[in-house]
N, C-alpha and C. Protein backbone atom coordinates (compact mmCIF):
# COMPACT_ATOMS: atom_id res chain seq x y z
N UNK A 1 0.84 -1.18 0.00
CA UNK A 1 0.00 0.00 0.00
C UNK A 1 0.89 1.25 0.00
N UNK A 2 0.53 2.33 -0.74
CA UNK A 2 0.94 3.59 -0.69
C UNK A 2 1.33 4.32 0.45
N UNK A 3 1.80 5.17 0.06
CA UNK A 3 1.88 6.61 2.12
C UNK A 3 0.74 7.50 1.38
N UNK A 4 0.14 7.41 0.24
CA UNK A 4 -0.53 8.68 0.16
C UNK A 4 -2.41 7.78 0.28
N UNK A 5 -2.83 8.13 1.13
CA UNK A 5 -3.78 7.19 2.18
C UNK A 5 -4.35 8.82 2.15
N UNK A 6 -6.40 8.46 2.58
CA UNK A 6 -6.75 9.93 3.08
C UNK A 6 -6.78 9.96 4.12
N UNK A 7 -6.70 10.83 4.54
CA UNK A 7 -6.17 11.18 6.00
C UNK A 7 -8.10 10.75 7.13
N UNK A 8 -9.07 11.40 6.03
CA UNK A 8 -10.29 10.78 6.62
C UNK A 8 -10.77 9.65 6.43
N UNK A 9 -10.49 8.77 5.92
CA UNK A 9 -11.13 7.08 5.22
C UNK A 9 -10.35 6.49 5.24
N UNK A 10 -9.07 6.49 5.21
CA UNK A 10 -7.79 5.50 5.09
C UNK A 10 -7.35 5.14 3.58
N UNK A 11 -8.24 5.34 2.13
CA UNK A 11 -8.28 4.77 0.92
C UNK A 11 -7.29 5.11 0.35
N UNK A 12 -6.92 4.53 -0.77
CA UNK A 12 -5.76 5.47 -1.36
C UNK A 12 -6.28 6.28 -2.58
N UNK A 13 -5.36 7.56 -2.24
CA UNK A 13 -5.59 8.61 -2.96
C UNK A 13 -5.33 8.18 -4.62
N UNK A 14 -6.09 9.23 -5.38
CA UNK A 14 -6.12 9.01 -7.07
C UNK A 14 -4.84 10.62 -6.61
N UNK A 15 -4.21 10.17 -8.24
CA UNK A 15 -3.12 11.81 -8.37
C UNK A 15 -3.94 12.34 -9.61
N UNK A 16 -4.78 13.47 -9.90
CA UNK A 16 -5.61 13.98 -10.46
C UNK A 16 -4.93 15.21 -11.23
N UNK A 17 -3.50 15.62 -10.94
CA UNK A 17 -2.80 16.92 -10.80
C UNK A 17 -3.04 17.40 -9.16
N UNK A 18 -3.75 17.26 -8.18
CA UNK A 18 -3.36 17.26 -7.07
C UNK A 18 -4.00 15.47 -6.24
N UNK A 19 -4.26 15.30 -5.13
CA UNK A 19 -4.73 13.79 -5.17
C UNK A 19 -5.66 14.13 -4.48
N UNK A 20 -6.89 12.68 -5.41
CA UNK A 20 -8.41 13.25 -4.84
C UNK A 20 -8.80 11.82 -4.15
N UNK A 21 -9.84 11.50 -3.03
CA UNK A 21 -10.23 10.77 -2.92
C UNK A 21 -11.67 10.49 -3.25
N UNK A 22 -11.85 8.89 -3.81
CA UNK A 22 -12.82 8.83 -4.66
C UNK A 22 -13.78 8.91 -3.56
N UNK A 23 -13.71 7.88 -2.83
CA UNK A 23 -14.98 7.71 -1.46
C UNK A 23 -15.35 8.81 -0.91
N UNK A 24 -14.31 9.94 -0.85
CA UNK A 24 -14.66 10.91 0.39
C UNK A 24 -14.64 12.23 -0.88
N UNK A 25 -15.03 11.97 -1.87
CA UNK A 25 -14.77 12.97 -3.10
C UNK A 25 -14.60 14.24 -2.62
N UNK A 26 -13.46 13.73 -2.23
CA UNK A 26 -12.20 15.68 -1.14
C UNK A 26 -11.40 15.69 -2.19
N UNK A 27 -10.44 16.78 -2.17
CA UNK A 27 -9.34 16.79 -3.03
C UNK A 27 -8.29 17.70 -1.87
N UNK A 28 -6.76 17.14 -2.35
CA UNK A 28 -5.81 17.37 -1.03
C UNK A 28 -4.65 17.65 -1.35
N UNK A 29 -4.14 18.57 -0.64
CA UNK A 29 -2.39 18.65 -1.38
C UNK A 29 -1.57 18.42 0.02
N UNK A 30 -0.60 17.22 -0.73
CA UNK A 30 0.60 17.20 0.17
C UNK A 30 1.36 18.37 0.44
N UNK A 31 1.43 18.55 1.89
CA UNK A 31 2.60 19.47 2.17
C UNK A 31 3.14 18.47 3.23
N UNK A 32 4.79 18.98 3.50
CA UNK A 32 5.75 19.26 3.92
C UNK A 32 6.15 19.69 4.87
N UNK A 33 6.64 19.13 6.31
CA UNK A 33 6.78 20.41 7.49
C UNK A 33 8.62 19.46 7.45
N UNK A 34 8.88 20.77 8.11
CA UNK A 34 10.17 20.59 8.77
C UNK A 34 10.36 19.77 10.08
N UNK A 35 11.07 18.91 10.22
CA UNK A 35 11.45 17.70 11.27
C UNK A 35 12.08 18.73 12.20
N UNK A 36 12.56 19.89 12.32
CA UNK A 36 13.17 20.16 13.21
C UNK A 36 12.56 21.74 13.84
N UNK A 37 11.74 22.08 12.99
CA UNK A 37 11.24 23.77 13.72
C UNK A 37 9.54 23.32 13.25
N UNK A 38 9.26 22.20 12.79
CA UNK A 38 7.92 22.34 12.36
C UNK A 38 7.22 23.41 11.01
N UNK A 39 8.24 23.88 10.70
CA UNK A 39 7.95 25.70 9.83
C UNK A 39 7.09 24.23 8.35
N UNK A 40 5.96 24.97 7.40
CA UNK A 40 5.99 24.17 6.24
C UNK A 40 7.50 24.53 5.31
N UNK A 41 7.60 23.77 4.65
CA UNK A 41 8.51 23.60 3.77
C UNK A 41 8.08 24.27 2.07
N UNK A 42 8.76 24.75 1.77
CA UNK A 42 8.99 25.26 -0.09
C UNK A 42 9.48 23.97 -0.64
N UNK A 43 9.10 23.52 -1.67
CA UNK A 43 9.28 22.08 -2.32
C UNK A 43 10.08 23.13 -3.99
N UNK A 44 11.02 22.59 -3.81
CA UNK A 44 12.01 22.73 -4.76
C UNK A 44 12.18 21.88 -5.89
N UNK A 45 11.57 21.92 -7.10
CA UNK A 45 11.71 21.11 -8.02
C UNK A 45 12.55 21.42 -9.26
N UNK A 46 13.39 20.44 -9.81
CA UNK A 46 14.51 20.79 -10.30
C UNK A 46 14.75 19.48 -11.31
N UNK A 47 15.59 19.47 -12.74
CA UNK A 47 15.95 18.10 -13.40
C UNK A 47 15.17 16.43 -12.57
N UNK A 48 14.00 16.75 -12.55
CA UNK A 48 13.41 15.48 -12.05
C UNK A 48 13.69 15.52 -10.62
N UNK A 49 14.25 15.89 -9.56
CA UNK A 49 14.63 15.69 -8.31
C UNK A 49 13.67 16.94 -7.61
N UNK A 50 13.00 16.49 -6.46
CA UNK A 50 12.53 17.49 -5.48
C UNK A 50 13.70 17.54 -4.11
N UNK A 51 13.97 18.51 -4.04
CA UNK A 51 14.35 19.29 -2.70
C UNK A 51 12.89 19.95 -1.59
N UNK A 52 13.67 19.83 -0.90
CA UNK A 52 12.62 20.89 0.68
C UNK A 52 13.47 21.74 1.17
N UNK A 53 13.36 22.83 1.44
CA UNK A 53 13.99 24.19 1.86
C UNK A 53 12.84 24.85 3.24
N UNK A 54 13.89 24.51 4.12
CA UNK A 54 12.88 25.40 5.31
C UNK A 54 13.27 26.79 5.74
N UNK A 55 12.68 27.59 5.10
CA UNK A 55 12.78 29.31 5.20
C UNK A 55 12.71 29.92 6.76
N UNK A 56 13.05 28.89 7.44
CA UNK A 56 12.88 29.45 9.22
C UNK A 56 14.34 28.66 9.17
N UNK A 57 14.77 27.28 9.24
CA UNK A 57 16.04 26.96 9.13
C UNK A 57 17.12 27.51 8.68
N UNK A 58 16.88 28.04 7.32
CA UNK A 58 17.74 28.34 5.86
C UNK A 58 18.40 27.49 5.81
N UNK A 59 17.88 26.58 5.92
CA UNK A 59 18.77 25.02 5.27
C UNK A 59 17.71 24.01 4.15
N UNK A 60 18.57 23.46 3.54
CA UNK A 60 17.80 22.22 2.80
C UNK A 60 16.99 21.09 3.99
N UNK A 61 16.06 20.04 3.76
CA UNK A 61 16.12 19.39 4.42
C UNK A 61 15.82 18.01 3.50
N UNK A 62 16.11 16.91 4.14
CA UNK A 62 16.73 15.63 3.75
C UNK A 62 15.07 15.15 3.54
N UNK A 63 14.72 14.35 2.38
CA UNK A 63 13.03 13.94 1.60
C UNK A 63 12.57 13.12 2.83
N UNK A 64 13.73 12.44 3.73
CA UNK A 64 13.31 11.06 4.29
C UNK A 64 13.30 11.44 5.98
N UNK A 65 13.65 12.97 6.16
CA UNK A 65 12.79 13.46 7.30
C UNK A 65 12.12 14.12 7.35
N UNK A 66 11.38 14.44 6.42
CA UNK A 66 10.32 15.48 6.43
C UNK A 66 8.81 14.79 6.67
N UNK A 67 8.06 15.41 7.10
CA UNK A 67 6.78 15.00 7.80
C UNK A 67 6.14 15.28 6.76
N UNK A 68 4.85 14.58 6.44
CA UNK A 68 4.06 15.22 5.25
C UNK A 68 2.51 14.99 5.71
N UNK A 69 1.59 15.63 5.37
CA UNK A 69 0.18 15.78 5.96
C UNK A 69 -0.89 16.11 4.65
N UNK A 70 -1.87 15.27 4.58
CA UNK A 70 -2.55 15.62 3.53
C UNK A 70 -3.38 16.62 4.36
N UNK A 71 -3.44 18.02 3.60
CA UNK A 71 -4.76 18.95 3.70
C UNK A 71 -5.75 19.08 2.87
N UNK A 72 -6.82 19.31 3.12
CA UNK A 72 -8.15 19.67 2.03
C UNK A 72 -7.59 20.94 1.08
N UNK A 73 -7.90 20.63 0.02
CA UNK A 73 -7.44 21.54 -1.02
C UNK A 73 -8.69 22.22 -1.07
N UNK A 74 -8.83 23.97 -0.99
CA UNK A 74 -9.66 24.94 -1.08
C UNK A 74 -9.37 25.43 -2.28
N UNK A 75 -10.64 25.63 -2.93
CA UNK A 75 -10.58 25.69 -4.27
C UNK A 75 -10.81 27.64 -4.82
């Protein structure tokens, strides 16, 4: 099973251009917090590779500590 699960139903998310769930027909965007100040993260995309940049740190931060939280996408 996936990590991208809805956060209200457990199902796994469709990727729509952002990811929607069919059961709970929500739509949600992953964000990003920082492992170490909590601040959200700027997602840095670049030659196929994403970076995370925490603008309270001013440091990069590493893909495989960053916390991620699906929110309801407001349209």
């Amino acid at each position: 099973m996936s990590d991208n699960v809805c956060p209200q139903c457990q199902q796994e998310l469709d990727w729509q251009g952002h990811y929607h769930c069919n059961n709970c027909a929500e739509s949600f965007l992953k964000v990003g917090y920082c492992p170490d100040c909590q601040a959200q993260l700027e997602k840095l995309q670049a030659c196929g590779a994403a970076n995370y940049f925490c603008n309270s740190c001013n440091e990069l931060k590493s893909k495989s500590r960053v916390r991620f939280e699906f929110e309801k996408k407001v349209d």
